[in-house]
PDB file of N, CA and C in Angstrom:
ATOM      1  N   UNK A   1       0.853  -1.194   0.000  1.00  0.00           N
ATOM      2  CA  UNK A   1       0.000   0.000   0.000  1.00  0.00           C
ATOM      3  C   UNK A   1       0.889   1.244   0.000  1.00  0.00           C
ATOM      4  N   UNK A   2       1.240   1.433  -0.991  1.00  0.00           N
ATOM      5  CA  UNK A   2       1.743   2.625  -1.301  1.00  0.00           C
ATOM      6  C   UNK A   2       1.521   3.914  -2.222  1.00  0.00           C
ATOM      7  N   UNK A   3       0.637   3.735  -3.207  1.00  0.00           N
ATOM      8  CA  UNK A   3       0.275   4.391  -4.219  1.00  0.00           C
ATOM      9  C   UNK A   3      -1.204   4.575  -3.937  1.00  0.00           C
ATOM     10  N   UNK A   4      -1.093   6.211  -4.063  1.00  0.00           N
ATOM     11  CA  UNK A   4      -2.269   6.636  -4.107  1.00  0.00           C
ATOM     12  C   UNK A   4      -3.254   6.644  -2.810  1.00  0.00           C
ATOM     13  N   UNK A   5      -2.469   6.186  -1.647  1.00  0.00           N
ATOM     14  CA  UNK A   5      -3.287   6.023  -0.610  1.00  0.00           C
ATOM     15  C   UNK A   5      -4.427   7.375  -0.195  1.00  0.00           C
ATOM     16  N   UNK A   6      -5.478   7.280   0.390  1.00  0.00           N
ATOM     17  CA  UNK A   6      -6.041   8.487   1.319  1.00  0.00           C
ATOM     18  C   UNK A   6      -4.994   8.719   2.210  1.00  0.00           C
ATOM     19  N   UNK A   7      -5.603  10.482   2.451  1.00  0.00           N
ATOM     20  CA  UNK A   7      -4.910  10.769   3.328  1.00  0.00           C
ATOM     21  C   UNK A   7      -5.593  11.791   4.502  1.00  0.00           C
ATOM     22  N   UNK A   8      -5.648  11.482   5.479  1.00  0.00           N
ATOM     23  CA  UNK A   8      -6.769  12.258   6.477  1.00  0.00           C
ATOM     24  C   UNK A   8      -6.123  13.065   6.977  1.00  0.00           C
ATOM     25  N   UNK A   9      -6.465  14.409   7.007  1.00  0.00           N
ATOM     26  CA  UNK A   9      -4.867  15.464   7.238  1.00  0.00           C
ATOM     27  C   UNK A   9      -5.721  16.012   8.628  1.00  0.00           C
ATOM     28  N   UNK A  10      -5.334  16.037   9.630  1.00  0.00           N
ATOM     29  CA  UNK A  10      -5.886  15.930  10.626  1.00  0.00           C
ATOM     30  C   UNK A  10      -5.064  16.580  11.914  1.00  0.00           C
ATOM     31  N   UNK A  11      -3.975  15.771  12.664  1.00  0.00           N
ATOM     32  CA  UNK A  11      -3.488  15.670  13.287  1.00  0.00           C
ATOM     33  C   UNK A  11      -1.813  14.349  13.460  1.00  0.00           C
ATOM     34  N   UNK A  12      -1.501  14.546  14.188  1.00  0.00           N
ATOM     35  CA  UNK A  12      -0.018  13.814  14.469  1.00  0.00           C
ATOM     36  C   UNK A  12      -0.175  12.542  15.004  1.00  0.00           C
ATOM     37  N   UNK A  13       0.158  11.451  14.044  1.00  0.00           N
ATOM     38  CA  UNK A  13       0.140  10.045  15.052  1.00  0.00           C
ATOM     39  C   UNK A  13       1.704   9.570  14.489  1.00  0.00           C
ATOM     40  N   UNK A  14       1.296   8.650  15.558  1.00  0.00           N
ATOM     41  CA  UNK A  14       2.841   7.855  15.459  1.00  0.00           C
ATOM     42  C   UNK A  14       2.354   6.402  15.717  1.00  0.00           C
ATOM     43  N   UNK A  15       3.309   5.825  15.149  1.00  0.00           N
ATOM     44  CA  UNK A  15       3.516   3.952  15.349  1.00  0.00           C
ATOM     45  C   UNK A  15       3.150   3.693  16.591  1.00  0.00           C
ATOM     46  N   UNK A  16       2.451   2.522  16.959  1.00  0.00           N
ATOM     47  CA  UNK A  16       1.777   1.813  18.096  1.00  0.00           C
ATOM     48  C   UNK A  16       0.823   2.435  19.256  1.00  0.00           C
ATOM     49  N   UNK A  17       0.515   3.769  18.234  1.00  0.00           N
ATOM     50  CA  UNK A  17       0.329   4.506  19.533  1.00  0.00           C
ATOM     51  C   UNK A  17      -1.428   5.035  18.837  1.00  0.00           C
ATOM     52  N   UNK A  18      -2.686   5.176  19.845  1.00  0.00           N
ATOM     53  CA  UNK A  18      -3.691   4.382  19.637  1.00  0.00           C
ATOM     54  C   UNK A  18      -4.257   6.418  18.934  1.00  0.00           C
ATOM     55  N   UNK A  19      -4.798   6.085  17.769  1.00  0.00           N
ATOM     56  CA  UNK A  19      -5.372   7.333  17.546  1.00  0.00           C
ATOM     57  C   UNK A  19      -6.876   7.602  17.095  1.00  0.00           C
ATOM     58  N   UNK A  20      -8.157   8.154  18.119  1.00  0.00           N
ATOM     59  CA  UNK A  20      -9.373   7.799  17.794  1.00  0.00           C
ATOM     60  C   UNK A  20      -9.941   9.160  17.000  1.00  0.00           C
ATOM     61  N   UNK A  21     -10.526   8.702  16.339  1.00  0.00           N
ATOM     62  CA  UNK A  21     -11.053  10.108  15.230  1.00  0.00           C
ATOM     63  C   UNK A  21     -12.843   9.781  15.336  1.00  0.00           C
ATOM     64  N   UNK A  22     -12.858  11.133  15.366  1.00  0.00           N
ATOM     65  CA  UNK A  22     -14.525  11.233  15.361  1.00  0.00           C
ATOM     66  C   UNK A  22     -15.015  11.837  13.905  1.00  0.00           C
ATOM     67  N   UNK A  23     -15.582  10.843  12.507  1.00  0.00           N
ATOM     68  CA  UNK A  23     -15.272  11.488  11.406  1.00  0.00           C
ATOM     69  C   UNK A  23     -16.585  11.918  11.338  1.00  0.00           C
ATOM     70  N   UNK A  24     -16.898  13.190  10.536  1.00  0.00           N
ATOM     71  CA  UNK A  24     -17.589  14.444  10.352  1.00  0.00           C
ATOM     72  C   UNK A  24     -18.017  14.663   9.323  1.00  0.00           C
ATOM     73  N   UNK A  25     -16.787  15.317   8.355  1.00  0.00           N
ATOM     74  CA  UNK A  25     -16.905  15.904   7.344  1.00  0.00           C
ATOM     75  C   UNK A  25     -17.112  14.633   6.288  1.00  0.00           C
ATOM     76  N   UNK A  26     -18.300  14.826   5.082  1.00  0.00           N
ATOM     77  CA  UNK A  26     -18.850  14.141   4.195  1.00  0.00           C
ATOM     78  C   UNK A  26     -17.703  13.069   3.813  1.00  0.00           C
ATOM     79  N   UNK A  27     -16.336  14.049   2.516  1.00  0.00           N
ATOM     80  CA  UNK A  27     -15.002  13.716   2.402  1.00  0.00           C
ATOM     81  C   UNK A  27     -14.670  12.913   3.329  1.00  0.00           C
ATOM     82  N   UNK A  28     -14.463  12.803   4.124  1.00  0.00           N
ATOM     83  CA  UNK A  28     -14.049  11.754   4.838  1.00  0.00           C
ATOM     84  C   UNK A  28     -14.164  10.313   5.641  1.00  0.00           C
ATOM     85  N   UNK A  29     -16.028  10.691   5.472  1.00  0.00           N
ATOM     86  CA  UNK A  29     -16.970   9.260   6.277  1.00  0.00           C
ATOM     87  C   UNK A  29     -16.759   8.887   4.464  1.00  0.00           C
ATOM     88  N   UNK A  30     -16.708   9.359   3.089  1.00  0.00           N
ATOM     89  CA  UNK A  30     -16.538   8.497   1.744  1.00  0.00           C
ATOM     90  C   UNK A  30     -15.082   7.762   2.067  1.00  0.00           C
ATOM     91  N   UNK A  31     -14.167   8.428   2.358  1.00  0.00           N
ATOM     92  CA  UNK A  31     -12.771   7.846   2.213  1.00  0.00           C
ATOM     93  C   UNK A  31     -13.083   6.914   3.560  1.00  0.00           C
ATOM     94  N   UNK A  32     -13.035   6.616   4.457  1.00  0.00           N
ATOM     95  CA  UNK A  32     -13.081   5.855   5.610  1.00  0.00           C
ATOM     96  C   UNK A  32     -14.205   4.763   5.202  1.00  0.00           C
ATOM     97  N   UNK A  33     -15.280   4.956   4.958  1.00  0.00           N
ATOM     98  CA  UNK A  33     -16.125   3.948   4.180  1.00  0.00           C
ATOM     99  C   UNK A  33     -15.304   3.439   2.899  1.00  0.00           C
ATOM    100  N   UNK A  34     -14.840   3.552   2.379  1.00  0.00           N
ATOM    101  CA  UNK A  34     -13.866   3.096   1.292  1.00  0.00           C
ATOM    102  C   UNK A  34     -12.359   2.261   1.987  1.00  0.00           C
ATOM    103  N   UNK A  35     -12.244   2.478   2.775  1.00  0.00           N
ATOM    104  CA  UNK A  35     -10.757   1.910   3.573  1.00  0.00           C
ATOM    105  C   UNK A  35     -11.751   0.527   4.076  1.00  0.00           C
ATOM    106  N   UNK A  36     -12.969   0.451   4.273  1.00  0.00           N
ATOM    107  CA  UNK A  36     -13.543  -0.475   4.881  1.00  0.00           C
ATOM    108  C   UNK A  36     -13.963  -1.896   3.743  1.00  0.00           C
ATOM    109  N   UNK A  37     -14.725  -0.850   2.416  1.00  0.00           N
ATOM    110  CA  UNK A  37     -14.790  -1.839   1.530  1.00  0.00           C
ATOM    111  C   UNK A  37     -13.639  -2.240   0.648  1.00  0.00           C
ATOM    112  N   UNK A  38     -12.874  -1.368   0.498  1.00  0.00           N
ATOM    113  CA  UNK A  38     -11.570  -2.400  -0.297  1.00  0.00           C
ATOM    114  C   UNK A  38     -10.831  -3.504   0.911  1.00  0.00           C
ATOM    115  N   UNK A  39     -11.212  -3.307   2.221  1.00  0.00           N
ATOM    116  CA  UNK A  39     -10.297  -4.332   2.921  1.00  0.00           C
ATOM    117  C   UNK A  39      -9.123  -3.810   3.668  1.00  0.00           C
ATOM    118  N   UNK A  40      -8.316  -2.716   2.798  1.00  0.00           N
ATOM    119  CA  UNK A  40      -7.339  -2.276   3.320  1.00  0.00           C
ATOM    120  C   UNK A  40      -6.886  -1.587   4.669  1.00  0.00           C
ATOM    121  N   UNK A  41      -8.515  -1.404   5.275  1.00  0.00           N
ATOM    122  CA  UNK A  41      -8.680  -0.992   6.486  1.00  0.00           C
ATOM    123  C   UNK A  41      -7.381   0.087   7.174  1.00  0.00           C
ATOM    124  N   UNK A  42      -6.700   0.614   6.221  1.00  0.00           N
ATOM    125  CA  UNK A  42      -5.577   1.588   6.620  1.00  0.00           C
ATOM    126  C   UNK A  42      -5.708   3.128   5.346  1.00  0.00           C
ATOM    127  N   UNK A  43      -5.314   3.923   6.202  1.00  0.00           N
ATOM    128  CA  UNK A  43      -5.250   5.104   5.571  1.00  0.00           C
ATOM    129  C   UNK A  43      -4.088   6.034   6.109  1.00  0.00           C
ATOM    130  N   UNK A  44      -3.298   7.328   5.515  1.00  0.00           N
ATOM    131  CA  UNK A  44      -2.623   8.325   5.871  1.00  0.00           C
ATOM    132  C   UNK A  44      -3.215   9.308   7.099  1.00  0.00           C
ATOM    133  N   UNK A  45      -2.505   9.596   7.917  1.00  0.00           N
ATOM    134  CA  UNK A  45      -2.879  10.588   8.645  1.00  0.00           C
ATOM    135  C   UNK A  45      -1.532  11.592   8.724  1.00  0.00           C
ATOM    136  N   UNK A  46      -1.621  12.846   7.927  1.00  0.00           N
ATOM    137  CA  UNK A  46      -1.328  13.493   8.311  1.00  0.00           C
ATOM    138  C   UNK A  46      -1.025  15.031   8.351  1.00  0.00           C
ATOM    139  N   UNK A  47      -0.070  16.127   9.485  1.00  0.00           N
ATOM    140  CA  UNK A  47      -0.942  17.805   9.708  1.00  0.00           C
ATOM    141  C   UNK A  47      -1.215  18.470   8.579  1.00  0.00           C
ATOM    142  N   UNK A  48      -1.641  19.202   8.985  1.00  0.00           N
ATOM    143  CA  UNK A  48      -1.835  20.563   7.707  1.00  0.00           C
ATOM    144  C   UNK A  48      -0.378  21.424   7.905  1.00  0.00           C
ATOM    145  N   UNK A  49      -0.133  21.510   6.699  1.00  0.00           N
ATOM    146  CA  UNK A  49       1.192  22.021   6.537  1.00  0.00           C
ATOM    147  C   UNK A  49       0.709  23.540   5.471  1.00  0.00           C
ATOM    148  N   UNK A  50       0.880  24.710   5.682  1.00  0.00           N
ATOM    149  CA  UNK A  50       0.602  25.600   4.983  1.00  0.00           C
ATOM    150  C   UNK A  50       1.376  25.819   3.710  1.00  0.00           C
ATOM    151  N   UNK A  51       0.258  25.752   2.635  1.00  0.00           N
ATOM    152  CA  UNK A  51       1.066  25.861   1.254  1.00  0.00           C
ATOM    153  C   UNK A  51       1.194  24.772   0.513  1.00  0.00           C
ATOM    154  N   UNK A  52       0.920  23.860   1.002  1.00  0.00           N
ATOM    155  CA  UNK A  52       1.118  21.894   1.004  1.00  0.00           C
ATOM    156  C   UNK A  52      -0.120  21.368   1.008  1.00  0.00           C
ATOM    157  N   UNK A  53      -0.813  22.042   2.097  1.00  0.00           N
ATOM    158  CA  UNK A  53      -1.946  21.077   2.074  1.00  0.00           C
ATOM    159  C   UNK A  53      -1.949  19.964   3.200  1.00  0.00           C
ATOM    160  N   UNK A  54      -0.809  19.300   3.124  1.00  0.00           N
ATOM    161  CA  UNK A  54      -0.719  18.480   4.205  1.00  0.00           C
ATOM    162  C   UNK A  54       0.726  18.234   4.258  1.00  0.00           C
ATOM    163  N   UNK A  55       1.459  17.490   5.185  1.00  0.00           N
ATOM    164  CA  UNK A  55       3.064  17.582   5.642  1.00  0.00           C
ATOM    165  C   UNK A  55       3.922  16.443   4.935  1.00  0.00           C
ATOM    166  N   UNK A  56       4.829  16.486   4.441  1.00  0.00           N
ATOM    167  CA  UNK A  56       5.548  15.777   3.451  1.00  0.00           C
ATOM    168  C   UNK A  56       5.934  14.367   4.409  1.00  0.00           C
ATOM    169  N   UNK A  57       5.760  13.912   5.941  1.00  0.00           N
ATOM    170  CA  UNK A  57       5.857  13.428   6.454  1.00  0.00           C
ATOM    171  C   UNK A  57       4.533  12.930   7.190  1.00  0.00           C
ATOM    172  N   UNK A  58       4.673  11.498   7.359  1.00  0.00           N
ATOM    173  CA  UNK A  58       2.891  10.834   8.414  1.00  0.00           C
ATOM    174  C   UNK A  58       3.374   9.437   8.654  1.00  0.00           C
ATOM    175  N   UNK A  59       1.809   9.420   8.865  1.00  0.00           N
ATOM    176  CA  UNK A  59       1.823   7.962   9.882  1.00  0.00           C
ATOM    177  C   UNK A  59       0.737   7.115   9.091  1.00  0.00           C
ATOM    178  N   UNK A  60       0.875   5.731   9.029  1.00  0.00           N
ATOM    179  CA  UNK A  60      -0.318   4.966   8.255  1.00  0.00           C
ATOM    180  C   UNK A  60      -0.945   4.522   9.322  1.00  0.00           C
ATOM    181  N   UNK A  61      -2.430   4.567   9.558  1.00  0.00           N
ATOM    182  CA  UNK A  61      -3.277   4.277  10.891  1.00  0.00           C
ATOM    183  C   UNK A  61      -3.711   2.975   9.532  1.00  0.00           C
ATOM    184  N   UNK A  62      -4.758   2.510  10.907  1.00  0.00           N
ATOM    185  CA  UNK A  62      -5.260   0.874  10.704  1.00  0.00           C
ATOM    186  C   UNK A  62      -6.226   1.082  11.354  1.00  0.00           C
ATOM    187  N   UNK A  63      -7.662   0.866  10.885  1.00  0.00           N
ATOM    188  CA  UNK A  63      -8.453   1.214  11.944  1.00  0.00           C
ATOM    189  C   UNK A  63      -8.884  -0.146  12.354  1.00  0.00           C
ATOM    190  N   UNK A  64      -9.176  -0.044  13.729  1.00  0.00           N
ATOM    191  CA  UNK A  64      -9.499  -1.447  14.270  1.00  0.00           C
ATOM    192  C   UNK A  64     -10.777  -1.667  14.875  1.00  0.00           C
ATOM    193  N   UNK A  65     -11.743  -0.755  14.975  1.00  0.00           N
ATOM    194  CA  UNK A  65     -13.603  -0.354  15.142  1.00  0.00           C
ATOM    195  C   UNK A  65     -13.698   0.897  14.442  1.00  0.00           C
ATOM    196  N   UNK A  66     -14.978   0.827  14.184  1.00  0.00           N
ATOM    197  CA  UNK A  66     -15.672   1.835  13.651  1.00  0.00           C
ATOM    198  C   UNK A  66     -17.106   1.648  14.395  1.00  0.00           C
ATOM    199  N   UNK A  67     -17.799   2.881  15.195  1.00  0.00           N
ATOM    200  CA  UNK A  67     -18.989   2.814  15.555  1.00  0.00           C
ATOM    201  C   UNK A  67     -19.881   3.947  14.623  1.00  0.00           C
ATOM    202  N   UNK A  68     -20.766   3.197  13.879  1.00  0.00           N
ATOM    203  CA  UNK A  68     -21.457   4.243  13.297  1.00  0.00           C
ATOM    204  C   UNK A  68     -22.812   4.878  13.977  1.00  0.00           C
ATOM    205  N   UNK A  69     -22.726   6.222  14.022  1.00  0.00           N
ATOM    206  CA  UNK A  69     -23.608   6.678  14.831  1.00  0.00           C
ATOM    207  C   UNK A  69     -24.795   7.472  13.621  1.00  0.00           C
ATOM    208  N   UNK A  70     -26.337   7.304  14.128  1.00  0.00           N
ATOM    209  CA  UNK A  70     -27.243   7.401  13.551  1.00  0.00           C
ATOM    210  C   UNK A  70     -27.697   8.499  12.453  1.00  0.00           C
ATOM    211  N   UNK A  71     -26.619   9.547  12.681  1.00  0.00           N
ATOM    212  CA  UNK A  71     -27.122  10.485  11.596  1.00  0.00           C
ATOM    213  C   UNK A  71     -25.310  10.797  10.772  1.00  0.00           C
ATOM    214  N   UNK A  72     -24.891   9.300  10.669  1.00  0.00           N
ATOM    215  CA  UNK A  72     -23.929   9.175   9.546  1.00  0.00           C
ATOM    216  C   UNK A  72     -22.787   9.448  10.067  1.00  0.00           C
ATOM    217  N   UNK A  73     -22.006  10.326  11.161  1.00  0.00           N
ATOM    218  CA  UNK A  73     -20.799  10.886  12.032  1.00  0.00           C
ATOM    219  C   UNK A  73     -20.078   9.049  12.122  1.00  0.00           C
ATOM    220  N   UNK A  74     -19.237   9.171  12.629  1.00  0.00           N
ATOM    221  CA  UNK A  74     -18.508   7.869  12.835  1.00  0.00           C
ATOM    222  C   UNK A  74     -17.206   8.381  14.274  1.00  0.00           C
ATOM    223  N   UNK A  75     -17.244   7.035  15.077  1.00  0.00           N
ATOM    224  CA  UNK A  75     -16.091   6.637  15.702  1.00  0.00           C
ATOM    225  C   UNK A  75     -15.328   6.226  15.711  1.00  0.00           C
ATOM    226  N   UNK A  76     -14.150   6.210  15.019  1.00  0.00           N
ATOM    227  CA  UNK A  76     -13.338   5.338  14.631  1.00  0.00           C
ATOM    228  C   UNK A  76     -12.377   4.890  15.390  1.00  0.00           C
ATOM    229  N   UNK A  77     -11.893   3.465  16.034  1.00  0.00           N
ATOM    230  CA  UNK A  77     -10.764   3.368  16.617  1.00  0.00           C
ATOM    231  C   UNK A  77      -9.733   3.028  15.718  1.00  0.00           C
ATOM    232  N   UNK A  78      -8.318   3.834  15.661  1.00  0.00           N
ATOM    233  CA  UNK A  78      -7.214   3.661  14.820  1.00  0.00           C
ATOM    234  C   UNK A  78      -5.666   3.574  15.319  1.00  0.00           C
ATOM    235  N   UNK A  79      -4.921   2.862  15.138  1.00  0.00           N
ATOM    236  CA  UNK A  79      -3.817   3.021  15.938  1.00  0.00           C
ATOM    237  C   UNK A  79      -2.636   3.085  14.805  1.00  0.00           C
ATOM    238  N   UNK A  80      -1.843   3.984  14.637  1.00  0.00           N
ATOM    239  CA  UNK A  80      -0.460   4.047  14.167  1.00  0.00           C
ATOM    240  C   UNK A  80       0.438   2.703  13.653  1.00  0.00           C
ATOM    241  N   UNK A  81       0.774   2.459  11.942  1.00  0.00           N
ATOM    242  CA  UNK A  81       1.238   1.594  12.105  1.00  0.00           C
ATOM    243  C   UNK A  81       2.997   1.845  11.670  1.00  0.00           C
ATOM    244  N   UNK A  82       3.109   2.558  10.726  1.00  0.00           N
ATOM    245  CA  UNK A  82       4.353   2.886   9.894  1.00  0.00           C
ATOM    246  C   UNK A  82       4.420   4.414   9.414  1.00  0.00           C
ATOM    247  N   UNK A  83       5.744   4.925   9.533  1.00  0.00           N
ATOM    248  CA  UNK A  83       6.076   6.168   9.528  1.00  0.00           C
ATOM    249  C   UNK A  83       6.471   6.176   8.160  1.00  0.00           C
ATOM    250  N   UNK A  84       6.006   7.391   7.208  1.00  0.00           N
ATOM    251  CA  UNK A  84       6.122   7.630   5.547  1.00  0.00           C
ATOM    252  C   UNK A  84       6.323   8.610   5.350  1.00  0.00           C
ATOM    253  N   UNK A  85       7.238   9.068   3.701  1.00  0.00           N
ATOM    254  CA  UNK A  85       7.524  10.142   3.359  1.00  0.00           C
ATOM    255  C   UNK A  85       6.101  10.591   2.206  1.00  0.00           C
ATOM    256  N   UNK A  86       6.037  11.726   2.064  1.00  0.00           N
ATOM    257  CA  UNK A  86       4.817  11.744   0.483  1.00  0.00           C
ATOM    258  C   UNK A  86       5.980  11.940  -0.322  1.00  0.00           C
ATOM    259  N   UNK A  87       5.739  11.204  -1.486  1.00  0.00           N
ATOM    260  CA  UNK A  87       6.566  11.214  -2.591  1.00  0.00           C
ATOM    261  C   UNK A  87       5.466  12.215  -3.720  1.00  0.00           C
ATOM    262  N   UNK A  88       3.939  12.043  -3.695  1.00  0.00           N
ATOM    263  CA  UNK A  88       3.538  13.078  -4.890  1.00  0.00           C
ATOM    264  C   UNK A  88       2.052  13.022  -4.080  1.00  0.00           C
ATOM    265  N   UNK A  89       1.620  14.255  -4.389  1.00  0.00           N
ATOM    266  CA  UNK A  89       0.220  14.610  -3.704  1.00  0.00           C
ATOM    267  C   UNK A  89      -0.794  14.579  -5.007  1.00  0.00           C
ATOM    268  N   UNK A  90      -2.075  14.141  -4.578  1.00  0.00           N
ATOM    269  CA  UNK A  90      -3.076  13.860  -5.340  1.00  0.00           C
ATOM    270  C   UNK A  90      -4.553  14.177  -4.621  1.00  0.00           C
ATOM    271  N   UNK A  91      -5.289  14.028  -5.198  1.00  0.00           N
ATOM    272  CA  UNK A  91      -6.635  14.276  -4.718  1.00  0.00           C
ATOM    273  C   UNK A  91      -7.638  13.061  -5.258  1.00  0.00           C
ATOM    274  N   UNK A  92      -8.892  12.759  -4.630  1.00  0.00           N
ATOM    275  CA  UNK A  92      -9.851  11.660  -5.345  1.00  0.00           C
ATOM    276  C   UNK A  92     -11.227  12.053  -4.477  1.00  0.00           C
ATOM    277  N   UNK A  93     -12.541  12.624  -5.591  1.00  0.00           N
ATOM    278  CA  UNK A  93     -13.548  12.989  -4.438  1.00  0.00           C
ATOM    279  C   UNK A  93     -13.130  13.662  -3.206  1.00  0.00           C
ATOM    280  N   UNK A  94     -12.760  15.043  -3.196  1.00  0.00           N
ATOM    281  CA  UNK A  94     -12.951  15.610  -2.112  1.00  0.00           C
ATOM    282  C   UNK A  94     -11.681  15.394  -1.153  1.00  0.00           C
ATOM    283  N   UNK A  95     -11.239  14.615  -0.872  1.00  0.00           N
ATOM    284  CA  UNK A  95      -9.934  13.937  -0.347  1.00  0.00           C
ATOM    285  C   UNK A  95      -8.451  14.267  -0.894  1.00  0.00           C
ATOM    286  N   UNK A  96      -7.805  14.156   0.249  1.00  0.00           N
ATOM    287  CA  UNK A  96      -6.307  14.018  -0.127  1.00  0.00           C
ATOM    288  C   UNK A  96      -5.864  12.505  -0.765  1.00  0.00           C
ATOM    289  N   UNK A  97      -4.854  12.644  -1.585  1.00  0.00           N
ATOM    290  CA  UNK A  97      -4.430  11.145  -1.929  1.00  0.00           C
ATOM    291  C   UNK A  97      -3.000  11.414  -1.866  1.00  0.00           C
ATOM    292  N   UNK A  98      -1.888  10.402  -1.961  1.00  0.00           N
ATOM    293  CA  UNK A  98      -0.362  10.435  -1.777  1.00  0.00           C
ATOM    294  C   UNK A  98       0.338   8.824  -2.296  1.00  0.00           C
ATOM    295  N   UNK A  99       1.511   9.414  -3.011  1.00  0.00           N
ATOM    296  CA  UNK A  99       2.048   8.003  -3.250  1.00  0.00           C
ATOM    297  C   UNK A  99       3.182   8.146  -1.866  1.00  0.00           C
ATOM    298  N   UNK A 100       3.754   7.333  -1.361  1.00  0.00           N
ATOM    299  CA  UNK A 100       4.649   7.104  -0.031  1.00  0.00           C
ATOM    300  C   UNK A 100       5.620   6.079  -0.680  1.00  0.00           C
ATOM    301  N   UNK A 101       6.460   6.529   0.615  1.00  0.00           N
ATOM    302  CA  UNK A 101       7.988   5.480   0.614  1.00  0.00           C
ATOM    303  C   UNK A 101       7.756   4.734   2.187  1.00  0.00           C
ATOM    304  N   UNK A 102       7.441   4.048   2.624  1.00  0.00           N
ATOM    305  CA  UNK A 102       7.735   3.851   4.120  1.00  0.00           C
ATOM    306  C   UNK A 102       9.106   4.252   4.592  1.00  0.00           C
ATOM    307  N   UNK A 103       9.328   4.430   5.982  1.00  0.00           N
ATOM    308  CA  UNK A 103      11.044   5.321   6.502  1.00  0.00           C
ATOM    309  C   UNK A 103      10.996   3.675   7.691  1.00  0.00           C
ATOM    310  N   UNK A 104      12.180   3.572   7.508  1.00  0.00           N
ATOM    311  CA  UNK A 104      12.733   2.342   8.405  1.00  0.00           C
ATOM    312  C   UNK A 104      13.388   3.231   9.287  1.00  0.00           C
ATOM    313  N   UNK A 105      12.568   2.733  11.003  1.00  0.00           N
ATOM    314  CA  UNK A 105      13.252   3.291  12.212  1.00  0.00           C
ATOM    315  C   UNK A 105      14.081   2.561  12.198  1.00  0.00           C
ATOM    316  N   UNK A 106      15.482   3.297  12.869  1.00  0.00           N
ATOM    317  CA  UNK A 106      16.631   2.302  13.650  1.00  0.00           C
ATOM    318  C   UNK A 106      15.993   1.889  14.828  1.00  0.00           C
ATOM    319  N   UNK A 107      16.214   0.445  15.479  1.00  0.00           N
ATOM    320  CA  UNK A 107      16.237  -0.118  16.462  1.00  0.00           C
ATOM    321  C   UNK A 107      16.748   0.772  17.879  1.00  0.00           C
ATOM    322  N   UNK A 108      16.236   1.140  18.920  1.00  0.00           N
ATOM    323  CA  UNK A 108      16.686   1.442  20.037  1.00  0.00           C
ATOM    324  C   UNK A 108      17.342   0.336  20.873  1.00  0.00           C
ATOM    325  N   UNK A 109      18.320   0.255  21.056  1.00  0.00           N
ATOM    326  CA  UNK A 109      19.526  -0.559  22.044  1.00  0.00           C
ATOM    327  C   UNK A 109      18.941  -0.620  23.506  1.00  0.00           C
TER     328      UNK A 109
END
């Protein structure tokens, strides 16, 4: 999953570390409903960077629940899996899109 992924420009996550989003905006209950039916159950998260759009650097979340609440809003539980560079920015319906490189952490001793 590297090409073309969504990208939910939002806020700062990092690897293993648990990130819950309350989704809202139209754009984004389509892209999150879409992470659900292709399977891939993962998407980009990441800041708003001025001039960019979003930050040449993120995190790939995984969502692991989704509670859908009655007038369409969503809960999503998501946790951080891999840290990425954007290699080219794109758009699809309303949404951010990005091709990525994954970044290999060094091991802590």
């Amino acid at each position: 999953l590297t090409k073309n992924i969504p990208i939910f420009v939002c806020t700062m996550s990092f690897p293993g570390i648990a990130c819950p989003l309350h989704v809202f905006e139209p754009r984004y209950r389509l892209m999150i409903r879409r992470c659900q039916e292709t399977g891939t159950r993962r998407f980009g998260m990441c800041i708003y960077e001025n001039g960019k759009s979003f930050a040449d650097y993120g995190c790939m979340l995984e969502i692991r629940q989704i509670e859908l609440l009655p007038d369409g809003r969503s809960l999503v539980d998501t946790v951080g899996r891999r840290r990425f560079r954007v290699l080219r920015r794109g758009h699809r319906d309303g949404y951010n899109t990005a091709d990525i490189e994954y970044l290999e952490d060094k091991k802590v001793r």
